[in-house]
Protein backbone atom coordinates (compact mmCIF):
# COMPACT_ATOMS: atom_id res chain seq x y z
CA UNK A 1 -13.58 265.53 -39.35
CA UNK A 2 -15.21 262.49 -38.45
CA UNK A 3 -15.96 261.50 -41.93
CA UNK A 4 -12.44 261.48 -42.83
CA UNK A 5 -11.96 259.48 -39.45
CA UNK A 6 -14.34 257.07 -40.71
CA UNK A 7 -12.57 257.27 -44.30
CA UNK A 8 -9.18 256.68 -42.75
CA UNK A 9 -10.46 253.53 -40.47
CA UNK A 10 -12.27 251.79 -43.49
CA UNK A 11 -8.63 252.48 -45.43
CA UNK A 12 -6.53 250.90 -42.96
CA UNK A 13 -9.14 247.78 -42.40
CA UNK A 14 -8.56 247.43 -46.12
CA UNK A 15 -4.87 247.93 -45.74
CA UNK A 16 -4.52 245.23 -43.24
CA UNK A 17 -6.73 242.29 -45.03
CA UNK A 18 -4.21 243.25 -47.80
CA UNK A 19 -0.94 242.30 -45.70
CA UNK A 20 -2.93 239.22 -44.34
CA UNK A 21 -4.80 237.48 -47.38
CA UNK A 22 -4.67 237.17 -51.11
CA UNK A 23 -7.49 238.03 -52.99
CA UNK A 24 -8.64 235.46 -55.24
CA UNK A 25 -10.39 235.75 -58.52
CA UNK A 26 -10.42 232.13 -59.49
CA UNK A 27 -13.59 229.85 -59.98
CA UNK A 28 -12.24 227.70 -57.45
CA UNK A 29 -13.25 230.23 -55.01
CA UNK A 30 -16.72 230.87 -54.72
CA UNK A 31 -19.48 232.13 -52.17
CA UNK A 32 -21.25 229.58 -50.45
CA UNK A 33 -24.50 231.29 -51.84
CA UNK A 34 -23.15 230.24 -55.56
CA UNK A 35 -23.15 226.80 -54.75
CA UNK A 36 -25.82 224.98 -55.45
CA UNK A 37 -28.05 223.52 -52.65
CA UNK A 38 -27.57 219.68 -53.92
CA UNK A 39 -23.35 220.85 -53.79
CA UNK A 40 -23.62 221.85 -50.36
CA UNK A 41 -25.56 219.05 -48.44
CA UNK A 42 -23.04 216.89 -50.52
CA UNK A 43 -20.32 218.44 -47.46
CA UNK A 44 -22.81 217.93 -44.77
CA UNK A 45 -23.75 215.18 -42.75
CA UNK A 46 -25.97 216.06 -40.34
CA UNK A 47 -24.93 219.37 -40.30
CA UNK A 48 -21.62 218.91 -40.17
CA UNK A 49 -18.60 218.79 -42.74
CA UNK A 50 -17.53 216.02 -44.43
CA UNK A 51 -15.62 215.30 -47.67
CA UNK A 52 -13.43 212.93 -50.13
CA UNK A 53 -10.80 213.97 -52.27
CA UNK A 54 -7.26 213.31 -53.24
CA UNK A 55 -3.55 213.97 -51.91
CA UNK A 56 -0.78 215.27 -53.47
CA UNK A 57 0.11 211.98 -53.86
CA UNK A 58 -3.16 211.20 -55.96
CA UNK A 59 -4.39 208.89 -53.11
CA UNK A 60 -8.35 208.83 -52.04
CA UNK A 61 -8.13 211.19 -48.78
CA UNK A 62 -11.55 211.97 -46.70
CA UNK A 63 -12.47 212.80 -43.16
CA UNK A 64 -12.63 209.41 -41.88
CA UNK A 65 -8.66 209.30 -41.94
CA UNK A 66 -8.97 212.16 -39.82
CA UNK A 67 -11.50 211.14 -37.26
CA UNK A 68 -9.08 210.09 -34.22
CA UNK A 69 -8.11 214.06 -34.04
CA UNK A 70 -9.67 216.06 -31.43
CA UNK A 71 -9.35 219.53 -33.69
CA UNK A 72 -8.96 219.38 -37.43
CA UNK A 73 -7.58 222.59 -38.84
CA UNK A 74 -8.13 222.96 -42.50
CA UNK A 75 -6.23 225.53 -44.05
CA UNK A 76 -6.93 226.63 -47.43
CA UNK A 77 -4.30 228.41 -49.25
CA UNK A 78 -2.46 228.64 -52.44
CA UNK A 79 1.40 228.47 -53.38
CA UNK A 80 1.29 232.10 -55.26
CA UNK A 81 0.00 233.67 -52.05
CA UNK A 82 2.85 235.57 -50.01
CA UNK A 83 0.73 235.21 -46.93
CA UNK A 84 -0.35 231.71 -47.17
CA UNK A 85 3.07 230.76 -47.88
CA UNK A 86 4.72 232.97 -44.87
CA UNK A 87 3.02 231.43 -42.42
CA UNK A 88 3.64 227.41 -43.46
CA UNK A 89 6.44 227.25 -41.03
CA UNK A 90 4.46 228.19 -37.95
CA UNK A 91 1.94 226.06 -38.72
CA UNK A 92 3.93 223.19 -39.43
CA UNK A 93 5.85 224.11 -35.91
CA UNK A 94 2.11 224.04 -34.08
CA UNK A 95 1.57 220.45 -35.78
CA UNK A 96 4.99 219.15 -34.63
CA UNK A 97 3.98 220.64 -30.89
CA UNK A 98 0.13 219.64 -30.94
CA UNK A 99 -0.36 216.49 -32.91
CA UNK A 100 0.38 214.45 -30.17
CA UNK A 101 -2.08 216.24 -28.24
CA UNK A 102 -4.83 215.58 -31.27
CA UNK A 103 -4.41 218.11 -33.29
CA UNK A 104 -4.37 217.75 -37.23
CA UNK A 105 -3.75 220.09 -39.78
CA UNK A 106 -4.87 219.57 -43.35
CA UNK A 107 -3.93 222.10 -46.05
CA UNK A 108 -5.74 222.68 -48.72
CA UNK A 109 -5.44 223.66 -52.38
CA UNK A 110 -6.34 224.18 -55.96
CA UNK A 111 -3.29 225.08 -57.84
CA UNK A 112 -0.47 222.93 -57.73
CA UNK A 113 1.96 225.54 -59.47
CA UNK A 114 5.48 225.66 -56.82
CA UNK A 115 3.32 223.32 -54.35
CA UNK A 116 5.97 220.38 -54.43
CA UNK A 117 8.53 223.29 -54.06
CA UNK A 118 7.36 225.08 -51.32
CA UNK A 119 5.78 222.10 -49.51
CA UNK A 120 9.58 220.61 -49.20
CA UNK A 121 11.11 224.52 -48.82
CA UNK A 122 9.25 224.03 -45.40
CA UNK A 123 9.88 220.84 -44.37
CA UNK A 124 5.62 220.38 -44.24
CA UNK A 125 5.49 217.33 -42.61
CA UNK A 126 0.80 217.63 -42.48
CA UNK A 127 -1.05 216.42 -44.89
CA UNK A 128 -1.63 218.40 -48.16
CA UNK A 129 -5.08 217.90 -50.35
CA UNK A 130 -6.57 218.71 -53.34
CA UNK A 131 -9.84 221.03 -53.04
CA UNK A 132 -12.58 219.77 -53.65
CA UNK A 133 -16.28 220.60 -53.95
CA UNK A 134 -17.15 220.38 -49.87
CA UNK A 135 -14.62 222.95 -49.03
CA UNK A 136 -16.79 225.90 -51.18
CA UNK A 137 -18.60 226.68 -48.30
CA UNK A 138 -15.85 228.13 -47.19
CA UNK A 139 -14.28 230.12 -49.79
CA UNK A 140 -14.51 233.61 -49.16
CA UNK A 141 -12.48 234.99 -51.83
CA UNK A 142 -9.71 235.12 -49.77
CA UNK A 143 -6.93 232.76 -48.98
CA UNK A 144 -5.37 231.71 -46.55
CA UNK A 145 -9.00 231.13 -45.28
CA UNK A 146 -9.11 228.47 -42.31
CA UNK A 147 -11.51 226.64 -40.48
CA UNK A 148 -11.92 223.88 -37.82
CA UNK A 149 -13.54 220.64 -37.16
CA UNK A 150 -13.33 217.78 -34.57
CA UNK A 151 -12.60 214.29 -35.62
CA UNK A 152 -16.60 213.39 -36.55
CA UNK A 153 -16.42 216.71 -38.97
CA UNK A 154 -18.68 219.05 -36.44
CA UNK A 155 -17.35 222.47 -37.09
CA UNK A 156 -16.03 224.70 -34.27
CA UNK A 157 -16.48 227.39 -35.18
CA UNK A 158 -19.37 229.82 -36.82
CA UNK A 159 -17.38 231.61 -39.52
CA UNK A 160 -13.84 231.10 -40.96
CA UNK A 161 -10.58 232.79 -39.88
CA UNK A 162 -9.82 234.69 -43.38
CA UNK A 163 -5.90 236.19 -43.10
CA UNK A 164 -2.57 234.55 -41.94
CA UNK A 165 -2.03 234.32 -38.61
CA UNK A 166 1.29 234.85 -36.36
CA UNK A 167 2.34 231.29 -34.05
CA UNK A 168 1.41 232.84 -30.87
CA UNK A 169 -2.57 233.85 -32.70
CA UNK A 170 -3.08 230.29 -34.37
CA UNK A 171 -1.66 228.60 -30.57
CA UNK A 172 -4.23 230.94 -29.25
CA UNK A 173 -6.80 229.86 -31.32
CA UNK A 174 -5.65 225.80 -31.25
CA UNK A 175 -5.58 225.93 -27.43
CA UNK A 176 -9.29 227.18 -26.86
CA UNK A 177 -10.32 224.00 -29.52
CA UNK A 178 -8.09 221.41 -27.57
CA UNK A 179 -9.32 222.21 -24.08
């Protein structure tokens, strides 16, 4: 009996990642132990994250734009993920409410397949980039995966949040950073 307990528990764990995050086989997603050491002090300075990449609209984008924002929250997803895309309109709601109170949210991505689409679909008013080679430390093989920085690129948090999120969990979350 309690092996099937334990069966049944490690089923529904599985179950839920499934309703909350896509798996992704893509190269773009890789474990921060595939990266190679020289790639991953290129996203650190001083032990902390830092990067340069691109827009979607192909300008030069890097954490110094960000650096007046109390709490960065970078939010890598992709447009053919159900969850990522379900939960765009909550966290475009908690930019709207927060962003005068410094929060920033940056989304992140590698395929640009329905991104224009679904970007406008949801009235995203935050800043969309392109992936680049800092954010592999924090692919997981899942999106949405999200992390969080302040404005200088010191990350908040130990581990990233892998799974979408409802409003009132990523407000949650937001509030404990902003305090």
């Amino acid at each position: 009996m309690k092996l099937i307990k334990k069966y049944f528990a490690a089923l529904l764990a599985v179950c839920m990642l499934s309703l909350t995050a896509c798996y992704s086989n893509k190269k773009d997603y890789v474990r921060m132990d595939d990266v190679s050491s020289e790639a991953a002090q290129s996203s650190q300075t001083d032990g902390n994250f830092d990067f340069t990449s691109t827009g979607i609209d192909g300008q030069k984008v890097s954490l110094k734009d960000y650096s007046s924002a109390k709490v960065i929250m970078f939010n890598i997803w992709e447009p053919w993920c159900r969850p990522c895309r379900s939960e765009l309109p909550d966290l475009q709601k908690l930019y709207a409410k927060y962003k005068s109170e410094g929060l920033m949210i940056v989304g992140v991505f590698s395929d640009e397949d329905g991104l224009t689409d679904i970007i406008k679909e949801n009235d995203i008013k935050y800043p969309m980039i392109r992936s680049c080679e800092a954010f592999d430390r924090f692919q997981t093989g899942y999106v949405p995966t999200t992390f969080f920085t302040d404005g200088s690129g010191k990350l908040l948090s130990d581990e990233p949040y892998v799974g979408s999120k409802s409003y009132e969990d990523w407000e949650s979350v937001i509030l404990s950073y902003l305090k």
